[in-house]
Protein backbone atom coordinates (compact mmCIF):
# COMPACT_ATOMS: atom_id res chain seq x y z
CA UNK A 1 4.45 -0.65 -11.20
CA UNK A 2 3.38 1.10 -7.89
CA UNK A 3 4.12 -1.30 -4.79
CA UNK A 4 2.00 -0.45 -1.83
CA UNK A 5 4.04 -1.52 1.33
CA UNK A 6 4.68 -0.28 5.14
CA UNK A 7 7.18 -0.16 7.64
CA UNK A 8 10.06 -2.50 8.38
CA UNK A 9 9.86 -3.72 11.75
CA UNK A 10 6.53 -5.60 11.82
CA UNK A 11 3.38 -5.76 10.05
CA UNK A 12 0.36 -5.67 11.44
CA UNK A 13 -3.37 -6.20 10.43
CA UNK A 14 -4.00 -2.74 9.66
CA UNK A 15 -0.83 -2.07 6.95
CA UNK A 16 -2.04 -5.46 6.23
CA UNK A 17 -5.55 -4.79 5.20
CA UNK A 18 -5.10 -0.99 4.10
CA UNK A 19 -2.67 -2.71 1.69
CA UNK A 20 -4.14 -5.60 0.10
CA UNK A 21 -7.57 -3.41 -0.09
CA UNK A 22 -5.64 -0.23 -1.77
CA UNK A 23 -4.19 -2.48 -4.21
CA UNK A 24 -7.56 -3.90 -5.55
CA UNK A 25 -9.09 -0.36 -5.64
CA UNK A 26 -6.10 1.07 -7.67
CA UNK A 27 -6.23 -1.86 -9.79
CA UNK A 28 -10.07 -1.24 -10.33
CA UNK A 29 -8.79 2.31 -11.90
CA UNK A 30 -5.91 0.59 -14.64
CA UNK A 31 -2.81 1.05 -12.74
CA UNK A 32 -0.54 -1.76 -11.92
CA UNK A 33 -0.47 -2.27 -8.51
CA UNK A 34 0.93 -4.77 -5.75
CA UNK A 35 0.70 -4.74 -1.94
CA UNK A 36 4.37 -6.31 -1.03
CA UNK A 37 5.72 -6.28 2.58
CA UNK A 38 9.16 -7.77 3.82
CA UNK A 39 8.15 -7.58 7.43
CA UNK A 40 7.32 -10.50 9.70
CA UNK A 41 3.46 -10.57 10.63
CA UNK A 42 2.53 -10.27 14.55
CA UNK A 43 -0.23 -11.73 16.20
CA UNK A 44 -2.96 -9.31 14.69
CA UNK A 45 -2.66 -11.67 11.41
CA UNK A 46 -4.04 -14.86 12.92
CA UNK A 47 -5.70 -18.03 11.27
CA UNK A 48 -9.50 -16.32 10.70
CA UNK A 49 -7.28 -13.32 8.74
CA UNK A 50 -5.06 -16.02 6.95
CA UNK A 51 -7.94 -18.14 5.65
CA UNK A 52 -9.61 -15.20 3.92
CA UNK A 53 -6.63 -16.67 1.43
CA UNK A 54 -5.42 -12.91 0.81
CA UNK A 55 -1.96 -13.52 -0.94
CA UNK A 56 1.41 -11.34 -0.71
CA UNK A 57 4.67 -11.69 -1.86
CA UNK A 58 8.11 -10.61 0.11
CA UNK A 59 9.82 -11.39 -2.57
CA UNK A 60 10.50 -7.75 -4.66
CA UNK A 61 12.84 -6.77 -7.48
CA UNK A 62 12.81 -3.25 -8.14
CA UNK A 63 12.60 -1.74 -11.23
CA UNK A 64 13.76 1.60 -12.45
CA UNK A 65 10.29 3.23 -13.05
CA UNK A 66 8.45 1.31 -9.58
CA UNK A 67 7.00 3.91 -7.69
CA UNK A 68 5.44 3.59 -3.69
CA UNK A 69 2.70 4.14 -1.70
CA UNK A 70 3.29 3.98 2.14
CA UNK A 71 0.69 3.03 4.46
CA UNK A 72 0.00 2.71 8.22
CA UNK A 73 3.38 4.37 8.89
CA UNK A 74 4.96 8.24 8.07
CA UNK A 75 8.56 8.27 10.16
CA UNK A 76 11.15 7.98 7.42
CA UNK A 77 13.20 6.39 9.26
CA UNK A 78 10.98 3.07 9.64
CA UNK A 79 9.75 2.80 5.86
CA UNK A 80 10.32 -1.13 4.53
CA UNK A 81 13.51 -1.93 3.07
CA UNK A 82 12.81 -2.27 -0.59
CA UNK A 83 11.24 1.52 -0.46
CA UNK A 84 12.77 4.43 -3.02
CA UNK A 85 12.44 7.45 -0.86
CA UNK A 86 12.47 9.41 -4.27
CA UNK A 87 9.79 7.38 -5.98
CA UNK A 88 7.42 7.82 -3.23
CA UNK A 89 3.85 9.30 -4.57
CA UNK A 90 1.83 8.73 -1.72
CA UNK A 91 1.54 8.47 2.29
CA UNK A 92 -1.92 7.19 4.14
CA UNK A 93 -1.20 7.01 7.96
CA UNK A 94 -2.80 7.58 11.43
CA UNK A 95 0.34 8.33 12.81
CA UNK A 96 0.50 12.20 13.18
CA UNK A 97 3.81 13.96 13.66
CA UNK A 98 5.27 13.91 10.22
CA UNK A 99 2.61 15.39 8.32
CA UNK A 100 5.03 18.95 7.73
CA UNK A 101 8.13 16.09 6.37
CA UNK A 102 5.67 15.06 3.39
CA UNK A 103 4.53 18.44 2.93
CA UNK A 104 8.05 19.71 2.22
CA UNK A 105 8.81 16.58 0.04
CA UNK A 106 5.67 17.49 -2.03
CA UNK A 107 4.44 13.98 -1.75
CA UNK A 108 0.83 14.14 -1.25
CA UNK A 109 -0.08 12.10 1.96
CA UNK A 110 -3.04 11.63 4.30
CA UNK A 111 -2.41 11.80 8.01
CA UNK A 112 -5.18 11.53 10.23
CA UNK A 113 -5.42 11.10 14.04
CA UNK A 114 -8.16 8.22 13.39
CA UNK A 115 -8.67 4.48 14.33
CA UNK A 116 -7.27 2.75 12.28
CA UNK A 117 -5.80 3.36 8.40
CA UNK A 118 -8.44 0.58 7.42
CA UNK A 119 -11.42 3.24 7.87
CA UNK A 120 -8.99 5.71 5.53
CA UNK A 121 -9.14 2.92 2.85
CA UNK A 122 -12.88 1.82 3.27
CA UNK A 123 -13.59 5.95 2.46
CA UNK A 124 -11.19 6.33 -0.42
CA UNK A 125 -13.90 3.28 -1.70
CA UNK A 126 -16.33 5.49 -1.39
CA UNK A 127 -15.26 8.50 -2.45
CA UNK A 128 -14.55 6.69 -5.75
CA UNK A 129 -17.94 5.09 -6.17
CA UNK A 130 -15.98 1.59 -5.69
CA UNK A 131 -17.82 -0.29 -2.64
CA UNK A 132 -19.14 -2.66 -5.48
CA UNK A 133 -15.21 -4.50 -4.92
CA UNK A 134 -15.43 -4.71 -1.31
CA UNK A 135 -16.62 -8.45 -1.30
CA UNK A 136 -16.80 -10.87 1.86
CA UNK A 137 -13.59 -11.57 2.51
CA UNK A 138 -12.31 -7.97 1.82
CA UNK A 139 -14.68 -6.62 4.11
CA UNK A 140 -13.86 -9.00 6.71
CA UNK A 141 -10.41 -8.20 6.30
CA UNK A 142 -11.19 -4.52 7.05
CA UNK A 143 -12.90 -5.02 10.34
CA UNK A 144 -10.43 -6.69 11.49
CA UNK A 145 -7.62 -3.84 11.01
CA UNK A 146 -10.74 -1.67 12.33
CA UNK A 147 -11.35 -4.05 15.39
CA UNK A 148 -7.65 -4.39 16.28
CA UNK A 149 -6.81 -0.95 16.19
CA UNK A 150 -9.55 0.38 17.78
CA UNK A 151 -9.58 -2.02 20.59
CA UNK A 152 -13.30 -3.60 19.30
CA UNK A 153 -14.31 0.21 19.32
CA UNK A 154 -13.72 1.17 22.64
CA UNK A 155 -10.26 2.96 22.35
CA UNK A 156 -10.39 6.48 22.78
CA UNK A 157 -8.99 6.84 19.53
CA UNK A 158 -11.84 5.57 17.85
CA UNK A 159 -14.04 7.79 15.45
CA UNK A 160 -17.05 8.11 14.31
CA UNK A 161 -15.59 7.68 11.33
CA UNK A 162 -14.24 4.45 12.42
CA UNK A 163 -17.71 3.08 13.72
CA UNK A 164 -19.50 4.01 10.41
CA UNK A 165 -17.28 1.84 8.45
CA UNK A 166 -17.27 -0.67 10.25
CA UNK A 167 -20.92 -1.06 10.49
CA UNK A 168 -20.88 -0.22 6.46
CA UNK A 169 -18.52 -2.86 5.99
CA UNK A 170 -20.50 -5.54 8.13
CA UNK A 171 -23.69 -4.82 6.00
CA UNK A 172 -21.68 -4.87 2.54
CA UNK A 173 -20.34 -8.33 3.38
CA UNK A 174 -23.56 -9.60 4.84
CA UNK A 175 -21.44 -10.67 8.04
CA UNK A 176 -22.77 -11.76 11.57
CA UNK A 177 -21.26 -9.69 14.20
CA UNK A 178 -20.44 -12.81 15.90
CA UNK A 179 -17.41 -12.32 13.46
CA UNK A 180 -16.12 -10.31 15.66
CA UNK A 181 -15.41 -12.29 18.42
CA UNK A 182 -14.15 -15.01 16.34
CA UNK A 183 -11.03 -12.82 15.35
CA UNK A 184 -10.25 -11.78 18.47
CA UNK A 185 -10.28 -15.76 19.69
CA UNK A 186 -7.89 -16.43 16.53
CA UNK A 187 -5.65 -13.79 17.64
CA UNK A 188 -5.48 -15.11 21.36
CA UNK A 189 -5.22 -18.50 20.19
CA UNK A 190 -2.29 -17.45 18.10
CA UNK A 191 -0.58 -15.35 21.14
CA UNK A 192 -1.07 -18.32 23.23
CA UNK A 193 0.81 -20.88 20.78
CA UNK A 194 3.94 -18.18 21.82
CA UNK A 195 3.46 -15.81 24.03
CA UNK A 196 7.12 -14.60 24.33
CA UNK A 197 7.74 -14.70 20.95
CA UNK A 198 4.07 -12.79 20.32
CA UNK A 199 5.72 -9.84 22.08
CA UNK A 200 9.27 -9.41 19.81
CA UNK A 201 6.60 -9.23 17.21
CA UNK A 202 5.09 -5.69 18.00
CA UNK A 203 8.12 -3.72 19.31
CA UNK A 204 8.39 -0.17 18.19
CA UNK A 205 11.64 1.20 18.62
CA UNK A 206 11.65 5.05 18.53
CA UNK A 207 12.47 7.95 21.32
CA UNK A 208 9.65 10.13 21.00
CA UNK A 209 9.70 11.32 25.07
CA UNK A 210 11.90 11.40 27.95
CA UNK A 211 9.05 9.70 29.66
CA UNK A 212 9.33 6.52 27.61
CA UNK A 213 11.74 4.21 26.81
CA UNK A 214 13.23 3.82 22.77
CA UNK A 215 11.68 0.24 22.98
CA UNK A 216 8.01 0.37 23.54
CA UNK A 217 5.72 -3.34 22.61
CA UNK A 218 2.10 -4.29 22.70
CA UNK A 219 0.47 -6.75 23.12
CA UNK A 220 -3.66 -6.92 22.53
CA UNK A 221 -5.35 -10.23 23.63
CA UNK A 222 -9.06 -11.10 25.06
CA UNK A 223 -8.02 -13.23 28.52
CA UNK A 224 -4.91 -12.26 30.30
CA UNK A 225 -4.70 -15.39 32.41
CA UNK A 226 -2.17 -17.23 29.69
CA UNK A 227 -0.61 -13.83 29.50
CA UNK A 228 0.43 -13.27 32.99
CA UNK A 229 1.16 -16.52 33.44
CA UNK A 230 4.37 -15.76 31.02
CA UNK A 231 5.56 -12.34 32.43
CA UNK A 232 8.97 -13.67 33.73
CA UNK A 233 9.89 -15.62 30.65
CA UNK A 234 8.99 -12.00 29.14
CA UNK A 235 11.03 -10.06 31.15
CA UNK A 236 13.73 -12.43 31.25
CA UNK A 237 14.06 -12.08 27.29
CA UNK A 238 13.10 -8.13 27.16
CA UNK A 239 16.35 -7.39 29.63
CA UNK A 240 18.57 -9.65 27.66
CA UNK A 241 18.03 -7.94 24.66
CA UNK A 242 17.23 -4.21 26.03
CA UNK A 243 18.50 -2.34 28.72
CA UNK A 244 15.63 -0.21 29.08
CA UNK A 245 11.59 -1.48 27.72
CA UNK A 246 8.30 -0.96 28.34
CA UNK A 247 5.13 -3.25 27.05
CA UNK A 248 2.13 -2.17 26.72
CA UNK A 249 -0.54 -5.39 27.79
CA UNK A 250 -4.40 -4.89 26.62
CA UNK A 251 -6.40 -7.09 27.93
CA UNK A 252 -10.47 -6.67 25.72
CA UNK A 253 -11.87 -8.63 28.77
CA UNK A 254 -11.14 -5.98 31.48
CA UNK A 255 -11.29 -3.49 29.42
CA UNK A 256 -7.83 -2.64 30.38
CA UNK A 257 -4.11 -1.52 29.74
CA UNK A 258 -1.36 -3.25 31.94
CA UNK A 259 2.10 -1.45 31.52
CA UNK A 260 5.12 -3.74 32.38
CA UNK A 261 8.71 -3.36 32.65
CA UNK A 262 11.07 -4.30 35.45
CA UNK A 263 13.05 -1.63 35.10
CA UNK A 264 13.10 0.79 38.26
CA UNK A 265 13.84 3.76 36.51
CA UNK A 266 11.40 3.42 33.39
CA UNK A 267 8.82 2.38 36.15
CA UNK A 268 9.60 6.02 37.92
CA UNK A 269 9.43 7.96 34.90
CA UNK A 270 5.68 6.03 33.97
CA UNK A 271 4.75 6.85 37.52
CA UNK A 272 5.11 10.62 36.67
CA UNK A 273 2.99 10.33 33.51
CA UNK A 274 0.36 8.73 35.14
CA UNK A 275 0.36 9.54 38.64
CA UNK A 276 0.16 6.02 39.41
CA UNK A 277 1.91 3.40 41.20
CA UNK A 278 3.72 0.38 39.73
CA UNK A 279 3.10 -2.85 41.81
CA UNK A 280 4.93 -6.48 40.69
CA UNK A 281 6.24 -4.65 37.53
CA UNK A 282 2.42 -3.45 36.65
CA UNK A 283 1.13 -0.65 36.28
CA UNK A 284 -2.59 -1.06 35.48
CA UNK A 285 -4.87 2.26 34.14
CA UNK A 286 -8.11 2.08 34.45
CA UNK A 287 -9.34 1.79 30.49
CA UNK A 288 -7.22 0.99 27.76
CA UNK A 289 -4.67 2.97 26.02
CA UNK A 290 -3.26 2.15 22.77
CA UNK A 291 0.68 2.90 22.24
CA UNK A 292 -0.14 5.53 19.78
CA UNK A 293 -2.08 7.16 22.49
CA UNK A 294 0.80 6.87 25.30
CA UNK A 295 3.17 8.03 22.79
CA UNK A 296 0.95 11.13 22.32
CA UNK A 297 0.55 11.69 26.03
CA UNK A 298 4.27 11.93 26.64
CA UNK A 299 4.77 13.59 24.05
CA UNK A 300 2.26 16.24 25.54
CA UNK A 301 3.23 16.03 28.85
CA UNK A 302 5.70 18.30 31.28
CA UNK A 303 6.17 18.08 34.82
């Protein structure tokens, strides 16, 4: 069997839909083929995304000829659990940086700066003449990885490649645009039900700049009033369980990205990499930034 799956810490609407929608195409072709994930959810996978009735299974016994297909993630060192790195056949990320690794493994991958993995998915459809099994609920599932991870379009990571599918996939499924708001309602609803606990859900852990801290969350919701209303139980839990953090708020009504920490000398180093000024533990830029996008600045960036 070849298990399609994605990294351990978290999973998130866009491993989620890449996944589930990989499996069906694959399945289309003859092979046997499951999407299986032993990661929590976070708040991308709300009620509108879990009444689409799209079924997975954590539950995984390997056996000796399984092979694996990784999406939404590349780093090695954050693959799920139950992966073989040996049996490994295929990587589809958006996460550049590791693209040489595969390379050198002679796994073939695809590793694309793009919006979201989702769009990847929605073209390996097409390429294969397939867009026939992309019903309702399959495309709905995709504009929602595409809307999250794009930040409704707006991110600067978005493509064009990203706003063609997603406008493909709307007219496949015959779905009102008013869809989109309704997800990104679910998701907020969700967030709100536990805020604190909404934000352990979508830590990354990994040093990728001297500029950020090793643990590095985000948060995406529409209204930041419930949000900020939460910041010390936040903080309070963030510094008992890290010394040094940073969270990345996006709020889709501003239009905006709200760093917080409380720590002094995380808040000095952020200062440097965006010449702004931290005030009450924020640090508000003026459009949004996804963490992918932060991560790449500081990567970038010297003094």
């Amino acid at each position: 069997m070849v298990v399609i799956t994605a990294g351990k810490k978290y999973l998130d609407i866009d491993a989620y839909a890449s996944g589930i929608a990989y499996a069906v195409l694959l399945k289309a072709k003859g092979i046997d083929c499951e999407f299986i994930s032993t990661a929590r959810k976070n708040g991308s996978i709300p009620k509108v995304v879990s009444d689409l009735k799209f079924n997975i299974t954590n539950i995984y016994k390997p056996k000796k000829n399984d092979k694996y297909i990784i999406v939404d993630i590349s780093n090695p060192d954050f693959l799920d659990k139950i992966v073989d790195p040996n049996r490994i056949i295929e990587v589809v990320d958006h996460h550049t940086g590791f693209e040489q690794f595969w390379c050198e493994q002679n796994i073939p991958n695809q590793i694309e700066f793009i919006g979201a993995v989702a769009t990847l998915i929605y073209e390996k459809f097409v390429q294969n003449r397939q867009l026939f099994l992309l019903d309702k609920n399959l495309c709905k599932l995709l504009i929602c990885a595409i809307l999250d991870n794009t930040l409704n379009l707006k991110a600067n990571i978005t493509s064009q490649r990203d706003i063609e599918a997603y406008h493909s996939l709307h007219k496949l499924g015959n779905i009102s645009y008013n869809f989109d708001k309704e997800y990104f309602l679910s998701c907020q609803k969700q967030i709100n039900e536990d805020v604190v606990q909404a934000v352990l859900n979508d830590i990354k852990i990994e040093q990728v700049s001297n500029f950020l801290p090793k643990i590095f969350g985000q948060l995406t919701f529409y209204d930041k009033k419930t949000i900020f209303d939460k910041l010390t139980d936040i903080s309070s839990v963030m510094n008992n369980q890290y010394k040094e953090w940073l969270i990345n708020l996006i709020c889709l009504k501003d239009g905006k990205s709200y760093l917080f920490t409380t720590n002094p000398h995380i808040q000095t180093k952020i200062e440097k990499l965006f010449q702004s000024k931290f005030k009450c533990n924020l640090l508000v830029l003026k459009q949004f930034m996804l963490r992918k996008e932060i991560m790449k600045k500081a990567k970038q960036f010297t003094i």
